[in-house]
C-alpha atoms as a PDB file:
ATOM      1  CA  UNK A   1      45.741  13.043 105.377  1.00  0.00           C
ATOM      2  CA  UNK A   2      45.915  11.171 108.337  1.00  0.00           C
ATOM      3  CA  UNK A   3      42.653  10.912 109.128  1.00  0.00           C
ATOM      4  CA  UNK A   4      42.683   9.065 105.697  1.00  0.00           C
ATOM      5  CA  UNK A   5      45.465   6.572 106.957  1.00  0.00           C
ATOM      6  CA  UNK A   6      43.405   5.892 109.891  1.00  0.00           C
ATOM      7  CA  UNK A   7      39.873   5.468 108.176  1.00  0.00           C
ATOM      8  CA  UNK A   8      42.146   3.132 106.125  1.00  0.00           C
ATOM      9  CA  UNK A   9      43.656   1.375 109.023  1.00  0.00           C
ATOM     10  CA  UNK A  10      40.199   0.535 110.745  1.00  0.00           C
ATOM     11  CA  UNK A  11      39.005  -0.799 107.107  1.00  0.00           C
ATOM     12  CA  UNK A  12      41.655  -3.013 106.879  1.00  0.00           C
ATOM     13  CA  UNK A  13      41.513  -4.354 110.437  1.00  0.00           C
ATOM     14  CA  UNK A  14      37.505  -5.358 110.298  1.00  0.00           C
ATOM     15  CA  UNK A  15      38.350  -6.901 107.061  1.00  0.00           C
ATOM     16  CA  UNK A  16      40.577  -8.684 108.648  1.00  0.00           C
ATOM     17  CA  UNK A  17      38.329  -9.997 111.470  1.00  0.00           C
ATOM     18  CA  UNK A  18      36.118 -11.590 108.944  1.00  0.00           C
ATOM     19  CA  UNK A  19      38.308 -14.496 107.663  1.00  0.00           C
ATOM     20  CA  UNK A  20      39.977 -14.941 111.210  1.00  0.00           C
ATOM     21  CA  UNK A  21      38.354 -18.376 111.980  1.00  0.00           C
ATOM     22  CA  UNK A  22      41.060 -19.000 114.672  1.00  0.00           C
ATOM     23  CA  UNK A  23      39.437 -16.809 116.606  1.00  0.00           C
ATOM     24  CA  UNK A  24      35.715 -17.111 117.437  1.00  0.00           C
ATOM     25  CA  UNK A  25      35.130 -14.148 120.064  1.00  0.00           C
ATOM     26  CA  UNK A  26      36.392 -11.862 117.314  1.00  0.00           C
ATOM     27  CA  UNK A  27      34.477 -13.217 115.006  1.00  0.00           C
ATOM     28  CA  UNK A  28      31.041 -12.873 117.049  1.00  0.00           C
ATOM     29  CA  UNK A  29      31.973  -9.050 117.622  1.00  0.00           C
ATOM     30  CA  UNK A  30      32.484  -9.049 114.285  1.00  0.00           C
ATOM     31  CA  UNK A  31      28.534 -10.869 113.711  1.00  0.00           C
ATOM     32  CA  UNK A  32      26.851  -8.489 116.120  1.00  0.00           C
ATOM     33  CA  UNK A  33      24.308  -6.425 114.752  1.00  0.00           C
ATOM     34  CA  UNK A  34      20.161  -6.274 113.450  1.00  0.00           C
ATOM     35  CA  UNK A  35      19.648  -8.080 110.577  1.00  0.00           C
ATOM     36  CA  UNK A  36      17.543  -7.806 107.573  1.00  0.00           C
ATOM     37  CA  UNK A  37      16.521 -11.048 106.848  1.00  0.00           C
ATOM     38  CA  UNK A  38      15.412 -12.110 103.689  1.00  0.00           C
ATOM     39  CA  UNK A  39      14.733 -15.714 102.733  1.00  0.00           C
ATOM     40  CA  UNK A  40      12.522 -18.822 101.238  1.00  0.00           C
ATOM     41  CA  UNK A  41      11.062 -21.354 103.506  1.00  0.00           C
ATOM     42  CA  UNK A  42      11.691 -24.175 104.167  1.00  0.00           C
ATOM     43  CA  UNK A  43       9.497 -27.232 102.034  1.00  0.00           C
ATOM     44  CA  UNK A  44       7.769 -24.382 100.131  1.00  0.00           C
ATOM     45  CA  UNK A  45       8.521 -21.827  97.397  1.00  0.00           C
ATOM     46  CA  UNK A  46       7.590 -19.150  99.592  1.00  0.00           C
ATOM     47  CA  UNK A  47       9.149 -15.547 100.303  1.00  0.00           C
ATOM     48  CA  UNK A  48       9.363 -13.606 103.171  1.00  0.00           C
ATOM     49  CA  UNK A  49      11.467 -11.043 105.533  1.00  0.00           C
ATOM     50  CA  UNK A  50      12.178 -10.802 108.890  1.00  0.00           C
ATOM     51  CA  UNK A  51      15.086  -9.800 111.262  1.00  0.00           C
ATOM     52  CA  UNK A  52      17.601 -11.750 112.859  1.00  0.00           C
ATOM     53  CA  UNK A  53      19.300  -9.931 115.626  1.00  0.00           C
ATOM     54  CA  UNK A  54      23.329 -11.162 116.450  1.00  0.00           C
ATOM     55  CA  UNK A  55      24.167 -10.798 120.113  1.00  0.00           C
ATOM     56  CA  UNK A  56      28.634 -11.228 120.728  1.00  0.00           C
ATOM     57  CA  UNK A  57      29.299 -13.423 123.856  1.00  0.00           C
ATOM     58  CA  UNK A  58      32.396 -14.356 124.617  1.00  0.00           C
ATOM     59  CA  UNK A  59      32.075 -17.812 123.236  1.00  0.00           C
ATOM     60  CA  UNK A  60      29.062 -17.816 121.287  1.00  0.00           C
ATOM     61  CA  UNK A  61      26.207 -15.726 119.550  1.00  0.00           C
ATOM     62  CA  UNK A  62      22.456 -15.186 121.283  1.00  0.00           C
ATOM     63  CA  UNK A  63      20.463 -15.085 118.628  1.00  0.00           C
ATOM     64  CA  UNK A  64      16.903 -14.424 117.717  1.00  0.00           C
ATOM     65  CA  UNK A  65      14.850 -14.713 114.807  1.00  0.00           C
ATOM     66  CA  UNK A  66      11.922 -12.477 113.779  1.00  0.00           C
ATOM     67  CA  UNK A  67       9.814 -14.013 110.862  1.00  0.00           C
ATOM     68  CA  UNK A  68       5.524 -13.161 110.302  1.00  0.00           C
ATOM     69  CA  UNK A  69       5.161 -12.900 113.469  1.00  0.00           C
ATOM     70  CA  UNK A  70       7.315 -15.853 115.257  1.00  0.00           C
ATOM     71  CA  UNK A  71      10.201 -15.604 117.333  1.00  0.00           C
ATOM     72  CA  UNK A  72      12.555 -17.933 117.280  1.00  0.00           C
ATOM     73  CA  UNK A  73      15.591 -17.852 120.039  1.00  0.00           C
ATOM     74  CA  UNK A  74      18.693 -19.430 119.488  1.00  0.00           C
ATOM     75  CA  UNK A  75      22.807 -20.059 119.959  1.00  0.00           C
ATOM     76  CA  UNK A  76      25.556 -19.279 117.302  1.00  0.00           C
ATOM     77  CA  UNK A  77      29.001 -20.957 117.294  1.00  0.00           C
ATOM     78  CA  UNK A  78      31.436 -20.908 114.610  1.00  0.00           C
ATOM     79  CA  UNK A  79      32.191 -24.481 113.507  1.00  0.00           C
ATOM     80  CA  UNK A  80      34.183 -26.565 110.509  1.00  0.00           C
ATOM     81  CA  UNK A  81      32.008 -28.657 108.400  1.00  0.00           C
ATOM     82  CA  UNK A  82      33.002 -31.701 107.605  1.00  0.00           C
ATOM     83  CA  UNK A  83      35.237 -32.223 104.035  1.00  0.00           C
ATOM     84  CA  UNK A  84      38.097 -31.927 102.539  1.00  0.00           C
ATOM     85  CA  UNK A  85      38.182 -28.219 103.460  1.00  0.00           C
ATOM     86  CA  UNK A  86      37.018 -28.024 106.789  1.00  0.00           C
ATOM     87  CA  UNK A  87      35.737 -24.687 105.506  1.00  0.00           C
ATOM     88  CA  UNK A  88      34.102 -22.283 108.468  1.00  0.00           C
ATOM     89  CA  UNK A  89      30.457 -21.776 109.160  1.00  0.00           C
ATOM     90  CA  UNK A  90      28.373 -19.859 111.586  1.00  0.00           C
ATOM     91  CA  UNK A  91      25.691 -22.860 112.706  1.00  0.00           C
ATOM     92  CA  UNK A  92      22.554 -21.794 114.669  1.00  0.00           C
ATOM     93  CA  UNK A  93      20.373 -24.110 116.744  1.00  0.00           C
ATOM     94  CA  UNK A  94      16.966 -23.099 117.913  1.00  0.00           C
ATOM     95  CA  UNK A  95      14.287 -24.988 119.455  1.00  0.00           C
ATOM     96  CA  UNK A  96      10.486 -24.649 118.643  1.00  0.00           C
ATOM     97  CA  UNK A  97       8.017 -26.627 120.368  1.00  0.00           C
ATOM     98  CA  UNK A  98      10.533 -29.753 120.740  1.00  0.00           C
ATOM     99  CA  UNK A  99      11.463 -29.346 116.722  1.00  0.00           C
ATOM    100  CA  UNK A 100      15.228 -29.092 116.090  1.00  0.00           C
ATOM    101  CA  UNK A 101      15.987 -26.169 113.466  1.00  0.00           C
ATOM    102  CA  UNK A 102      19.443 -25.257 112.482  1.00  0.00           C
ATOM    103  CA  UNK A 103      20.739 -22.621 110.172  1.00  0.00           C
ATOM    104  CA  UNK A 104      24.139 -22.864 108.760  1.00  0.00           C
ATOM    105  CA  UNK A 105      25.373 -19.400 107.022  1.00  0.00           C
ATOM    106  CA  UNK A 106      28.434 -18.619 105.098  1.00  0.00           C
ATOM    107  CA  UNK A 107      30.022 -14.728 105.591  1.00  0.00           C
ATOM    108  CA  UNK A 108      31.559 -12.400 103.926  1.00  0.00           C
ATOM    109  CA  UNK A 109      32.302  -8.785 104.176  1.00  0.00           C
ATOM    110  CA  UNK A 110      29.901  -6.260 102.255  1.00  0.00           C
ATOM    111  CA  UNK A 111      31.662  -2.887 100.723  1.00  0.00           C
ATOM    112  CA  UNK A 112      31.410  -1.031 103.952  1.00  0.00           C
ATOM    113  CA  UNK A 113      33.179  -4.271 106.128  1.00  0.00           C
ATOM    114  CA  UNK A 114      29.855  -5.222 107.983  1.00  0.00           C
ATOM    115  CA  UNK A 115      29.255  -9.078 107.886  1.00  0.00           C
ATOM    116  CA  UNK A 116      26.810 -10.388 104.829  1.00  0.00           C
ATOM    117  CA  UNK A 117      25.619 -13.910 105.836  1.00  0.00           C
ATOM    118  CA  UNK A 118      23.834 -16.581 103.620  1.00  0.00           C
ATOM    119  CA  UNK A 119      22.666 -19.993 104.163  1.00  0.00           C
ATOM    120  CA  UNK A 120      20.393 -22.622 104.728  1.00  0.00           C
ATOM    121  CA  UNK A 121      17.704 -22.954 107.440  1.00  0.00           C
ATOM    122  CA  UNK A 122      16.560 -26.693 107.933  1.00  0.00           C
ATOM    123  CA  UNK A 123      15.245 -29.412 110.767  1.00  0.00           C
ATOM    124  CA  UNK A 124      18.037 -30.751 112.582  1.00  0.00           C
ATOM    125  CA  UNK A 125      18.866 -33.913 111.551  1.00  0.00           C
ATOM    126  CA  UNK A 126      16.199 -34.524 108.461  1.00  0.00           C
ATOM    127  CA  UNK A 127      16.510 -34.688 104.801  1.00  0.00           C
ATOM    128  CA  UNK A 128      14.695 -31.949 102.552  1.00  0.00           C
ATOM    129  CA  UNK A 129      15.314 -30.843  99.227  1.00  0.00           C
ATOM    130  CA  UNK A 130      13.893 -28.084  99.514  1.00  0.00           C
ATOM    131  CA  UNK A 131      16.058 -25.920 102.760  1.00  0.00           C
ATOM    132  CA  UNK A 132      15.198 -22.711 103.788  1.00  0.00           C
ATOM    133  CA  UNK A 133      17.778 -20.138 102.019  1.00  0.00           C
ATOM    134  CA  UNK A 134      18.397 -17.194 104.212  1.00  0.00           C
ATOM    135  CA  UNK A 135      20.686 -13.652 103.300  1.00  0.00           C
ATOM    136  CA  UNK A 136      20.669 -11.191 106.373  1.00  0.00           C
ATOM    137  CA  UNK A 137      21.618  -7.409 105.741  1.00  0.00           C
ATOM    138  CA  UNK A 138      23.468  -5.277 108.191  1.00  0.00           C
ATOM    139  CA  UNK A 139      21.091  -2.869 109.258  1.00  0.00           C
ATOM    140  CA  UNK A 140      23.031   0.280 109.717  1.00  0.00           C
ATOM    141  CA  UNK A 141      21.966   2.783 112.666  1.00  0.00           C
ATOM    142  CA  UNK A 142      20.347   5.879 111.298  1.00  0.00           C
ATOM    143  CA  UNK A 143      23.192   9.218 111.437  1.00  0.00           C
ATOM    144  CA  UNK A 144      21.296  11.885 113.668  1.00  0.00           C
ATOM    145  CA  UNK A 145      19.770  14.061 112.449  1.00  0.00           C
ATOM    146  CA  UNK A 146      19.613  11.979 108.902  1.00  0.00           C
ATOM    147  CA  UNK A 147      16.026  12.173 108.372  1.00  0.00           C
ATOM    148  CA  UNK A 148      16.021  16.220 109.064  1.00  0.00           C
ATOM    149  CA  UNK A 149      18.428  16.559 106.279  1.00  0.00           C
ATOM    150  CA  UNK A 150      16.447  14.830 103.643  1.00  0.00           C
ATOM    151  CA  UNK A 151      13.353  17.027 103.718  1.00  0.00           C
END
């Protein structure tokens, strides 16, 4: 039983950590992780998947972005968009060959408390109507000795 309560008490404290916007480094330990990364891109109708990979600093995410072969290396910070509801975003910058990118995701937590993040993925700066939309997956870490018990 209390192994229960404290299963319970962890769930209830990374929930927590997801809509606590007044604090950022929380926020990016809450981010860390691989990624799978599945998405449209952007000014095309095209699918693909990749990884993202979330690195917690102190005051900001390291980033990079694995997509058909490119690598793209960038900086996460949790901002407020502008409007009515300020509402909280994680916004990415990367650079690639002196072209602005961003990618602004929305979060929530999935059923087991990791962060799901969607959003678009666009040039800096330039009208499209047709973004990149992005959904990264927690990848979870394999249990040991997983693979031996499914044979």
């Amino acid at each position: 039983m209390q192994a229960l309560v404290l299963m319970c008490a962890a769930g209830v404290g990374s929930a927590a950590m997801a809509d606590d916007v007044d604090d950022p480094a929380a926020l990016y330990e809450y981010f860390h992780g691989r990624y799978t990364l599945i998405g449209k891109t952007l000014d095309s109708a095209q699918t693909f998947f990749g990884t993202v990979v979330l690195v917690a600093r102190d005051d900001h995410l390291e980033v990079r972005r694995d997509v058909g072969g490119e690598s793209l290396v960038g900086t996460g910070h949790v901002e407020h968009v502008l409007g009515p509801d300020q509402a909280p975003v994680l916004r990415v910058r990367f650079t690639r060959d002196h072209e602005r990118l961003e990618a602004t995701y929305l979060w929530m937590s999935d059923l087991d408390n990791y962060a799901r993040l969607t959003g678009y993925f666009y040039r800096a700066g330039e009208h499209t109507d047709s973004p990149g939309m992005e959904a990264l997956f927690i990848e979870h870490a394999p249990t040991p000795g997983a693979a031996a018990q499914r044979r």
